[in-house]
Protein backbone atom coordinates (compact mmCIF):
# COMPACT_ATOMS: atom_id res chain seq x y z
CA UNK A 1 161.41 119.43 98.31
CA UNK A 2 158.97 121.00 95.58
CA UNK A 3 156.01 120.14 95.58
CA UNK A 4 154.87 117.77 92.03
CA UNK A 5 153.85 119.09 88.87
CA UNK A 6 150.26 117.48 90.03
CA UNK A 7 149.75 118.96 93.69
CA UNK A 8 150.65 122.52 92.88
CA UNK A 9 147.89 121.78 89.47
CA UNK A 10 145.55 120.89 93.01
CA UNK A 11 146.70 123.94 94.72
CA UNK A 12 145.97 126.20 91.82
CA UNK A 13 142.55 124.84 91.25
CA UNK A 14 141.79 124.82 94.51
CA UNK A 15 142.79 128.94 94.85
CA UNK A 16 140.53 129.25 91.73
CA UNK A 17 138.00 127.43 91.91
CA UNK A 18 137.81 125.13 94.90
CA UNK A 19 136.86 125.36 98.69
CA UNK A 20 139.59 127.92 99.16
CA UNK A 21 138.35 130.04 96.61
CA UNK A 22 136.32 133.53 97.45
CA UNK A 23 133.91 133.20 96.71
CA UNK A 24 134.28 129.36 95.94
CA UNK A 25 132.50 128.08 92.51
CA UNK A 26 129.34 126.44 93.70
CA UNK A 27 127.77 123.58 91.56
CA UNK A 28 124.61 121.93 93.00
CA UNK A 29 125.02 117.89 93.28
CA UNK A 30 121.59 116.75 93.47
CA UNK A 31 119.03 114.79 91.60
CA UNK A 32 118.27 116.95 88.79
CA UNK A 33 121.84 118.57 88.38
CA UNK A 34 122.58 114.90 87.56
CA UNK A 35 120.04 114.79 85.33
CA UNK A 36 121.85 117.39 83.23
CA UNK A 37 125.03 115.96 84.03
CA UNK A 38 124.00 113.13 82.48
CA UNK A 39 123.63 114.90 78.98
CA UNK A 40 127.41 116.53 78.92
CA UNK A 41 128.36 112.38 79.82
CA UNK A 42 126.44 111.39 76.87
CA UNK A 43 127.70 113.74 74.46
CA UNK A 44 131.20 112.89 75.43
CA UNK A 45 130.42 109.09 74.58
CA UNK A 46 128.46 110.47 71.67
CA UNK A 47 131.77 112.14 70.49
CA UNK A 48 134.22 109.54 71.18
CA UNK A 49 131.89 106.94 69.55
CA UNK A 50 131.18 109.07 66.69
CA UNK A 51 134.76 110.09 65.41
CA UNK A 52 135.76 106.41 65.64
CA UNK A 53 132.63 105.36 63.33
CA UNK A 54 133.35 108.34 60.99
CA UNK A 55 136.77 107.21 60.04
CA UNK A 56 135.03 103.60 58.73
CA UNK A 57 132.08 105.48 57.04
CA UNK A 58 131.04 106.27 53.33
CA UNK A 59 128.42 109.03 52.99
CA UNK A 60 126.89 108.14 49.31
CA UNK A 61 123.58 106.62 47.85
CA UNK A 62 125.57 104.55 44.91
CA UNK A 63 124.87 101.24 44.91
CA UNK A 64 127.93 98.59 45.46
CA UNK A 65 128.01 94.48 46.07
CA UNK A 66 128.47 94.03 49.10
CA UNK A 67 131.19 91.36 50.27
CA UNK A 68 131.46 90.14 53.64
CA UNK A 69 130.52 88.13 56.78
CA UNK A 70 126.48 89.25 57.08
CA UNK A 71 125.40 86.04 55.66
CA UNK A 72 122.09 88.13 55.15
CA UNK A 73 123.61 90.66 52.97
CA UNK A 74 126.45 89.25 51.34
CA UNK A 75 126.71 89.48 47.82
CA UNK A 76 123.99 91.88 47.77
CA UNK A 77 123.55 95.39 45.88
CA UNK A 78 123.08 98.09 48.65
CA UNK A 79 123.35 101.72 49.05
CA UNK A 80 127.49 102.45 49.88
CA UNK A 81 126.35 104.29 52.88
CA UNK A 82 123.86 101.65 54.16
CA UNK A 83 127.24 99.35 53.21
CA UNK A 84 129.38 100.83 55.39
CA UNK A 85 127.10 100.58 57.95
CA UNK A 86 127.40 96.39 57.66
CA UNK A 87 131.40 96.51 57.33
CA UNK A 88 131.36 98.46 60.86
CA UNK A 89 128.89 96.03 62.89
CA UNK A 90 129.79 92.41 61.28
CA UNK A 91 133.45 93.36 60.26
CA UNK A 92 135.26 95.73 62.00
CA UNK A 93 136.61 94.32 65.35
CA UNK A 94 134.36 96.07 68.04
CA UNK A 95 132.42 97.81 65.30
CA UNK A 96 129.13 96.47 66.35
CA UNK A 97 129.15 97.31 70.53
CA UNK A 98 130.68 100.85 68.85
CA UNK A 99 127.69 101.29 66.87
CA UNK A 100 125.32 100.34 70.01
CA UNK A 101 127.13 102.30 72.05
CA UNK A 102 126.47 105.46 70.17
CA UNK A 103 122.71 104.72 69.57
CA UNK A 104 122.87 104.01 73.30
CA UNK A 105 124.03 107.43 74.30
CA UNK A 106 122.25 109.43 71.97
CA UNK A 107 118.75 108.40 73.73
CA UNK A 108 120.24 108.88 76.93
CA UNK A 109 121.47 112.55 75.52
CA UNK A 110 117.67 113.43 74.17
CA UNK A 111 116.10 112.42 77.32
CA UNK A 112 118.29 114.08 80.07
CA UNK A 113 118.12 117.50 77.94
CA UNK A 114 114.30 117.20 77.57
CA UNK A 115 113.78 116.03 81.47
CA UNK A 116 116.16 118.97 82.17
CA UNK A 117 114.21 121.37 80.08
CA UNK A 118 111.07 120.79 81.72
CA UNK A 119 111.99 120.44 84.92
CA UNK A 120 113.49 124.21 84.23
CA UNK A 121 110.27 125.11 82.65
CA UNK A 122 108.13 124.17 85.40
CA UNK A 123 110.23 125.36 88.37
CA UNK A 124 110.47 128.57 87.05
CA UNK A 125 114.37 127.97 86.29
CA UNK A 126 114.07 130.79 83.64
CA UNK A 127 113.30 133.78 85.28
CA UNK A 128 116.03 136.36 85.67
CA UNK A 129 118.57 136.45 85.61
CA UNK A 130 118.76 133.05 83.77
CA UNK A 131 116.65 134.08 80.85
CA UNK A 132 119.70 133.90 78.34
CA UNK A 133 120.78 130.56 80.29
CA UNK A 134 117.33 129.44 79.38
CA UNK A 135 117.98 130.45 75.63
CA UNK A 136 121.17 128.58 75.37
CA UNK A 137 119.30 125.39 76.90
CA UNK A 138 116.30 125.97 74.45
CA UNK A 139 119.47 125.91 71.39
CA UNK A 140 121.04 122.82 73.41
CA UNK A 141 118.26 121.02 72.63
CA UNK A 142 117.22 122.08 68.87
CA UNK A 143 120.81 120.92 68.06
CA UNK A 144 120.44 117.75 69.93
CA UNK A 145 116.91 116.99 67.57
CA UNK A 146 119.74 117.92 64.64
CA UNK A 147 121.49 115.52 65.97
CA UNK A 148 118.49 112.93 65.90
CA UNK A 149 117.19 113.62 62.96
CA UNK A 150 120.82 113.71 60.97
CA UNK A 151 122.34 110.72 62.91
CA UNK A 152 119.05 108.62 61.37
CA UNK A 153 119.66 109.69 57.70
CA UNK A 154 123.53 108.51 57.69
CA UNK A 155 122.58 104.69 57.89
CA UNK A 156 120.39 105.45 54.68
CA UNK A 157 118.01 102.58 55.89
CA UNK A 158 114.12 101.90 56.20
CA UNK A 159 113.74 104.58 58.73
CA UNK A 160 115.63 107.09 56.84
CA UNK A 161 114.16 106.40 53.69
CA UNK A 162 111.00 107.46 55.96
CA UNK A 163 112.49 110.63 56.90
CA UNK A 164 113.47 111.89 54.01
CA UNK A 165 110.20 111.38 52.36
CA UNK A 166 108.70 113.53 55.35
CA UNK A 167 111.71 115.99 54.77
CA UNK A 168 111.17 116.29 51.00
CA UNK A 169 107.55 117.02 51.80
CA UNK A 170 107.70 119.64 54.19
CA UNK A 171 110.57 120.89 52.02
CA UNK A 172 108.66 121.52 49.13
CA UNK A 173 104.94 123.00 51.48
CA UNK A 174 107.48 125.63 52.29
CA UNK A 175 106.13 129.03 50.63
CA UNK A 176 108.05 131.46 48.85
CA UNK A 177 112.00 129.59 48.92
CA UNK A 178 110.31 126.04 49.32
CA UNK A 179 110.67 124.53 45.61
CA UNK A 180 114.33 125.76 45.27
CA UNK A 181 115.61 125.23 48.66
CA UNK A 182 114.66 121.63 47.54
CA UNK A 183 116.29 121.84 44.83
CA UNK A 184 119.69 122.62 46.30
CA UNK A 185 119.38 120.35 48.59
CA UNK A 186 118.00 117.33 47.18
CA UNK A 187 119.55 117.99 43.52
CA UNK A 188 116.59 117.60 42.55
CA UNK A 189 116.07 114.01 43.20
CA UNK A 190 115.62 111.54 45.76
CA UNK A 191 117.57 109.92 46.99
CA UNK A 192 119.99 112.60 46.83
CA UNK A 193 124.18 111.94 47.58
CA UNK A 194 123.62 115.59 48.30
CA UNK A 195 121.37 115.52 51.01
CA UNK A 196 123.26 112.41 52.91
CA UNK A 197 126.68 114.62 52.34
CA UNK A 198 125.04 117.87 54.35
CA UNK A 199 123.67 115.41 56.37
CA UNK A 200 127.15 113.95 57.59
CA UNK A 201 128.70 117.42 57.43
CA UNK A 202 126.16 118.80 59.43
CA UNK A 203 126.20 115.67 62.24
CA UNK A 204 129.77 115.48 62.35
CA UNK A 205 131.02 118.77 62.01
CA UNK A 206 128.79 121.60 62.18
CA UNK A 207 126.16 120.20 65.02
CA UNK A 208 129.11 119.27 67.38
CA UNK A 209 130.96 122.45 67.17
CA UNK A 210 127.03 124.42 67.61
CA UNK A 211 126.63 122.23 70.90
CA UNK A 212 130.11 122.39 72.13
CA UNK A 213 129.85 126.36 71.76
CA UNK A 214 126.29 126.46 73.00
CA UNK A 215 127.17 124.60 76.20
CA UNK A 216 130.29 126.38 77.16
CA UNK A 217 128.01 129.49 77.27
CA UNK A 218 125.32 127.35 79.08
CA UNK A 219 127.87 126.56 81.99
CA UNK A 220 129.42 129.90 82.04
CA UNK A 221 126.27 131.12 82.66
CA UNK A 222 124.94 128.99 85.38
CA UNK A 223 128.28 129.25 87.00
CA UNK A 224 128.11 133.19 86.94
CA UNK A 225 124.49 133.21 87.30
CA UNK A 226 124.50 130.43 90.11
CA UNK A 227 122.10 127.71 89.56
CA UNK A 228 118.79 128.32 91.58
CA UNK A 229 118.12 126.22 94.59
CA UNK A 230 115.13 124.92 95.46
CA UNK A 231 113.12 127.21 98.46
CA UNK A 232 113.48 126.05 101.97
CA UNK A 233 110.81 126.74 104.38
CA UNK A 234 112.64 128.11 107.16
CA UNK A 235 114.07 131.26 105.21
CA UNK A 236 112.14 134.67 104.97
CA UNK A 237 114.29 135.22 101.55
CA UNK A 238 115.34 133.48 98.49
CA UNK A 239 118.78 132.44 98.70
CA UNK A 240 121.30 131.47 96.22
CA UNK A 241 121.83 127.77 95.12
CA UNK A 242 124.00 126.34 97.30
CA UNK A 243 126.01 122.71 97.00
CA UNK A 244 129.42 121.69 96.49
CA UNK A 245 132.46 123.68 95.62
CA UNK A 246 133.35 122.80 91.84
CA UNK A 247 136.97 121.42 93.08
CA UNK A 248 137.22 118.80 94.45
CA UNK A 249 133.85 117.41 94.71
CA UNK A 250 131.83 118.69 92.16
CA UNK A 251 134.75 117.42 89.71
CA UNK A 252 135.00 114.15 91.41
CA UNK A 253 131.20 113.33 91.51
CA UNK A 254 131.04 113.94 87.75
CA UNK A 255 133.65 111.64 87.27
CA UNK A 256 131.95 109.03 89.24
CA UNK A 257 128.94 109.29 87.20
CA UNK A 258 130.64 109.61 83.88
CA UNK A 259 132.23 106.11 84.56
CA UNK A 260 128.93 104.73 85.93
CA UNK A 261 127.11 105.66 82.67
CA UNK A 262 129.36 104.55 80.75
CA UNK A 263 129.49 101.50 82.48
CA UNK A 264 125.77 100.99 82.00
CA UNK A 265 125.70 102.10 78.39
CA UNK A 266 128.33 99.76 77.35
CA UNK A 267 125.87 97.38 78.94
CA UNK A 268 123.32 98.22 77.20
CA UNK A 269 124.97 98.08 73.97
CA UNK A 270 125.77 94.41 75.00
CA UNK A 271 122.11 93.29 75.68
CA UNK A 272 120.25 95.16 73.27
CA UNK A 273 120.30 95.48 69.90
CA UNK A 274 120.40 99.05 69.31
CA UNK A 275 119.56 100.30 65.58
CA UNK A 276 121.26 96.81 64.63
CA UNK A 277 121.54 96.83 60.60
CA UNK A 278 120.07 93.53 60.10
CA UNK A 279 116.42 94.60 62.00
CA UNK A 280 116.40 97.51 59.79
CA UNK A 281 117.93 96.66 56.02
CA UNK A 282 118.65 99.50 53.60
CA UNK A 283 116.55 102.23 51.70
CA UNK A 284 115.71 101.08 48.26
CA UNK A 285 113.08 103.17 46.62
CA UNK A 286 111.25 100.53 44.95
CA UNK A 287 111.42 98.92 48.29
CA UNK A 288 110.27 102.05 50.16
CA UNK A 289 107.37 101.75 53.04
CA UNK A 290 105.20 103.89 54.72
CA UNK A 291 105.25 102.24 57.96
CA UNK A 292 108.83 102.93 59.25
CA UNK A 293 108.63 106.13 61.52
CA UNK A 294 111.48 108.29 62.29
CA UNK A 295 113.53 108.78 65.54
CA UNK A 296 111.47 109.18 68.60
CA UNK A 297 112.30 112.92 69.20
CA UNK A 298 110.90 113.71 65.76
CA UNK A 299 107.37 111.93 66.22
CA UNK A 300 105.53 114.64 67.49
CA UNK A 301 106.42 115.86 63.85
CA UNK A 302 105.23 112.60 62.11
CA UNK A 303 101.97 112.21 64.55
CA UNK A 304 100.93 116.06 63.00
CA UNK A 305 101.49 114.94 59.69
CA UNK A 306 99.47 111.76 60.23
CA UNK A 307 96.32 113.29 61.64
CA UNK A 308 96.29 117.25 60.26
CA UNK A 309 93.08 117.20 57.78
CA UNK A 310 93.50 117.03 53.96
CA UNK A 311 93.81 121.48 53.20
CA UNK A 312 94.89 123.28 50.44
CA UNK A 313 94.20 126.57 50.51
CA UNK A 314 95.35 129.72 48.37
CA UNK A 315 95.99 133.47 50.00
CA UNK A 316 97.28 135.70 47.90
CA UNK A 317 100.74 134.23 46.75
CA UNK A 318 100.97 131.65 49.26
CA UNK A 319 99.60 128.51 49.39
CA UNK A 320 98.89 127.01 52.62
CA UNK A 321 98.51 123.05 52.90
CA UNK A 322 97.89 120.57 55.51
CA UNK A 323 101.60 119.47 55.51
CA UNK A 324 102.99 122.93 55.91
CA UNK A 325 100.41 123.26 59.11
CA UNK A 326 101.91 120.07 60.44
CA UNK A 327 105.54 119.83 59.54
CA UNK A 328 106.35 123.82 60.04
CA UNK A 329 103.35 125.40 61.50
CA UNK A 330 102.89 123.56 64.80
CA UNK A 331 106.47 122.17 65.43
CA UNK A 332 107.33 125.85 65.29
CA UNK A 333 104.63 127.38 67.53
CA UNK A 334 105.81 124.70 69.91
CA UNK A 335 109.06 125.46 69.91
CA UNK A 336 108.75 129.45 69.80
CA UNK A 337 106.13 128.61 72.87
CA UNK A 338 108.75 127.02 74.75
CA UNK A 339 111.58 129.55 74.16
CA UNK A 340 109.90 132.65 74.62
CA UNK A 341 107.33 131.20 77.52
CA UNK A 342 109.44 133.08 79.93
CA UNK A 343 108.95 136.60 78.71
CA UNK A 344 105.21 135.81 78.22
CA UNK A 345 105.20 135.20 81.45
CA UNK A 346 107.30 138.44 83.07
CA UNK A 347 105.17 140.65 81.01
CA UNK A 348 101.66 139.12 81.88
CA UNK A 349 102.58 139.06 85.92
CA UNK A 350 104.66 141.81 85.62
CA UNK A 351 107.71 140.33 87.77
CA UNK A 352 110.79 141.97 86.85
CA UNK A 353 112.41 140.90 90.09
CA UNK A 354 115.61 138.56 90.08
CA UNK A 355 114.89 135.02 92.05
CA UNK A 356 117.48 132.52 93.21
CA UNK A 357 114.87 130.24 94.70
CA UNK A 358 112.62 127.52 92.59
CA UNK A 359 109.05 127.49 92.54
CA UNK A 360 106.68 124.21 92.64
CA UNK A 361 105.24 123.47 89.33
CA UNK A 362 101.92 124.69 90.76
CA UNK A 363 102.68 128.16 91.98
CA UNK A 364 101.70 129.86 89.47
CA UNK A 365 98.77 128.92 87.59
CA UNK A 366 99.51 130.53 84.18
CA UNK A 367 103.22 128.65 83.83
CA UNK A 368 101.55 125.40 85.77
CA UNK A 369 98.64 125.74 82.36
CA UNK A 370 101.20 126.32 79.80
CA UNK A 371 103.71 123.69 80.90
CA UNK A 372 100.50 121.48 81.16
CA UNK A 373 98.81 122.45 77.84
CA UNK A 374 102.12 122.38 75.47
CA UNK A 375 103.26 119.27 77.23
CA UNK A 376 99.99 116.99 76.33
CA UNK A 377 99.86 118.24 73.09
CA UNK A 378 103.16 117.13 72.33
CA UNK A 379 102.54 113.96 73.69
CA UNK A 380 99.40 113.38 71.44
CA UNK A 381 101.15 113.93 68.74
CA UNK A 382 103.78 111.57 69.58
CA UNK A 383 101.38 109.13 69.82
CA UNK A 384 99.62 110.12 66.42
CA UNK A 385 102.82 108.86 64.88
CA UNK A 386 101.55 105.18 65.95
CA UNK A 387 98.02 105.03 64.56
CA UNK A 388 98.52 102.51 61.98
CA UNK A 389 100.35 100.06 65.08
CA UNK A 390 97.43 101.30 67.24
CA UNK A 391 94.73 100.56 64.08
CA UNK A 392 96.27 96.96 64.03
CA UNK A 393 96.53 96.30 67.94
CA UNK A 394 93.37 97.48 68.17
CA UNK A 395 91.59 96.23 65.06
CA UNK A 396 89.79 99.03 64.33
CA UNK A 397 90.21 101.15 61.31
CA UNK A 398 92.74 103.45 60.88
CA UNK A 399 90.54 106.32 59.72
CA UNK A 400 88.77 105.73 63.03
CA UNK A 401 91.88 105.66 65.08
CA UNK A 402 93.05 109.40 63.33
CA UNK A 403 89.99 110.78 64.03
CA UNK A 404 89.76 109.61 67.35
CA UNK A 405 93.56 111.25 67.63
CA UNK A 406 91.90 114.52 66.04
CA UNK A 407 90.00 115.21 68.86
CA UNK A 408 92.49 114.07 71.30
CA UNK A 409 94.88 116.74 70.19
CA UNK A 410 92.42 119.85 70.57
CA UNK A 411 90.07 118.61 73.81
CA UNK A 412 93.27 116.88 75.57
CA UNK A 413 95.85 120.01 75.66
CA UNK A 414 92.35 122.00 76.62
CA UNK A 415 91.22 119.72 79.43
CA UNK A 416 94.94 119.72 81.10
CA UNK A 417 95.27 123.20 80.85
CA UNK A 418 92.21 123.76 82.95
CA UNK A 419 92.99 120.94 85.43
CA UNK A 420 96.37 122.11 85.95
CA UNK A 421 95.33 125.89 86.43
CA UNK A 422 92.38 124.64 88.88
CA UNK A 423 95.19 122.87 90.97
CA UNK A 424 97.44 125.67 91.32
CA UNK A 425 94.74 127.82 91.84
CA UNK A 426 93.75 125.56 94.73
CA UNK A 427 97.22 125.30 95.86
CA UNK A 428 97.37 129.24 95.96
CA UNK A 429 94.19 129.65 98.27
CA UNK A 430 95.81 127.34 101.31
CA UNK A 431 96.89 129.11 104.44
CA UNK A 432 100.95 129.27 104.30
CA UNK A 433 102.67 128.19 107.19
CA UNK A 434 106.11 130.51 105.90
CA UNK A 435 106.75 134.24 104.08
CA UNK A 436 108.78 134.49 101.64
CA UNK A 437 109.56 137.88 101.08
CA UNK A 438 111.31 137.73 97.23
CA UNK A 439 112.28 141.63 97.21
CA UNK A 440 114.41 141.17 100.34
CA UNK A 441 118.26 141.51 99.15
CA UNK A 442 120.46 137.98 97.85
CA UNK A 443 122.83 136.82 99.76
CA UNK A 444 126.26 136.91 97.92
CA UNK A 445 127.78 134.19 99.00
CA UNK A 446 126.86 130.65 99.76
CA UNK A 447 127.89 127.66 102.27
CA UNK A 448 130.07 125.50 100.16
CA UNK A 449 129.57 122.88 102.47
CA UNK A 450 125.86 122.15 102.21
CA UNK A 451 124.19 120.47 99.59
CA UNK A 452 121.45 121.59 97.08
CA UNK A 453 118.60 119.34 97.24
């Protein structure tokens, strides 16, 4: 009797890229693959989520009556997109847990690619030859703050009444193109049916089809790269990752864990109100506020805005201003600081050497001071973006609270730096009880059978 359509599928994967495979197609199972794992998950929900909400959504500024069963905005004038949004949660069967759902996922998605990135950052993860894996990661996650940033604009409520204000701003601080890039894409006006139509092109179309390409290249890589295991103290050389063949049981597991997060999203979205329409209520420009911030990922952005000194200054042909410092300056030293860390680092130690094994985050000082410094200073700002909460919590005034948050930012970053350079300094002058010689030749192949921590 043949065999089914379905075992000799089994058999062929298995041949390919199972445990019969040579040499089989490792993928490490532990904690922090998970962690990454638990990105693709989201983005699949995020996807799923997102097409259905698309179909029921109407990307434009023009004000209709709105006529339905929110008791709180029936019969009201609102923005058609901000409209649409109501219709989906309070009349659309489902529409409502849909909506949570996605809001759900897409924090889930930001924080399992930034926990990935730094745990790759201060493991030494990068270093050849995963320096273009790294690269795809560091693109990963600029389209996932796309996403973020894009995903808060469609509502067209408070908060992205708030962003746009902070886009229009930086927009315009931009030298040379600024003033007509605005004008393209604003038209010239805000708000702008323009800007929220790129805006839904760009977070339904273009942004998914950037992160589907980037990651297909980001696991291609790690699966002809190998992922890097972490370094076991009874080895003399760095070995390559080992863990569980990707047939059966890397397959399986990550279909365990995609229905377990899903499972606990859809919870989620049941007991919280995620982004729900009525906490929020639409942009209306005569209406507009300056205490709504934007999404989380972007407040790093908004906390440089809020405490960067008053400057205009004029050099030559450009002018330079305390918004252009804080909404292009900074975000992109941070971001060019984190992408091109690792060939700072190769040059500056002069490693060209290949390594398969991890490092702990306080092996080497300079990447344990960097990680440290750029860290903090991201945090800080985050936390900038709250001084007017943290003036009225506190009761003290908010100029006080910005300065205070002034010298945070610059003596902060400094004083972690140091501390974490002393510490892996430290770290570096304690006998070792193992050698690991990292110019001794790679093993080729791997034990499918044993797990990476």
């Amino acid at each position: 009797m043949p065999p089914s359509p379905l075992a000799s599928l089994a058999e062929s994967l298995d041949r390919r890229i199972g445990r019969r495979a040579s040499p089989p197609s490792v993928w490490p199972t532990g904690f922090w693959p998970l962690v990454s794992h638990a990105a693709v998950v989201a983005f699949l929900v995020l996807t799923v989520t997102g097409l259905l909400l698309a179909l029921a959504y109407r990307p434009s500024t023009a004000p209709v009556v709105y006529q339905g069963s929110s008791e709180l905005f029936d019969g009201r004038t609102l923005p058609a997109a901000f409209a649409s949004i109501v219709t989906i949660s309070e009349d659309m069967p489902g529409g409502l847990l849909l909506r949570r759902l996605h809001v759900a996922a897409s924090h889930l998605f930001l924080i399992a690619l930034v926990a990935h990135l730094l745990r790759t950052l201060a493991t030494g993860a990068f270093r050849s030859p995963r320096l273009l894996t790294h690269a795809t990661g560091i693109g990963l996650l600029l389209v996932a703050l796309g996403f973020a940033y894009t995903g808060e604009l469609l509502p067209f409520g408070l908060v992205a009444g708030s962003s746009l204000r902070i886009a229009e701003s930086v927009m315009y601080a931009l030298p040379f193109a600024g003033e007509e890039l605005g004008a393209v894409l604003f038209a010239g006006e805000l708000p702008s049916d323009r800007f929220l139509l790129i805006a839904w092109v760009g977070h339904v179309i273009l942004l998914p089809l950037a992160f589907i390409g980037l990651l297909v290249g980001h696991l291609v890589l790690v699966h002809r790269r190998r992922p890097a295991a972490v370094r076991r103290s009874d080895v003399d050389v760095e070995v390559v990752a080992v863990g569980r063949p990707l047939w059966p049981d890397a397959v399986t597991r990550f279909a365990l864990l995609t229905t377990a997060l899903t499972a606990l999203l859809l919870i989620s979205a049941v007991l919280v109100p995620w982004s729900d329409a009525e906490l929020e209520g639409p942009f209306l420009t005569a209406e507009a506020t300056n205490s709504v911030h934007p999404p989380w990922p972007l407040f790093f952005l908004t906390g440089g805005l809020r405490i960067v000194p008053a400057i205009d200054l004029i050099i030559g042909t450009v002018r330079i201003t305390n918004v252009l410092i804080a909404g292009v300056v900074i975000p992109g030293l941070l971001v060019a600081g984190v992408a091109l860390y690792p060939l700072l680092e190769r040059w500056r130690l002069g490693d060209h050497r290949q390594h398969h094994a991890l490092d702990h985050p306080l092996d080497v000082p300079l990447r344990a001071g960097t990680v440290t410094g750029v860290t903090t200073l991201a945090l800080v700002l985050s936390l900038a973006a709250g001084v007017d909460v943290l003036s009225f919590w506190l009761g003290v005034a908010v100029e006080r609270v910005v300065a205070t948050f002034q010298v945070l930012a610059i003596a902060l970053p400094v004083l972690a730096t140091a501390a974490a350079v002393a510490a892996a300094r430290r770290r570096a002058r304690r006998p070792s009880t193992t050698s690991v010689d990292t110019t001794a030749t790679v093993p080729t192949a791997a034990d499918p059978t044993e797990e990476a921590p």
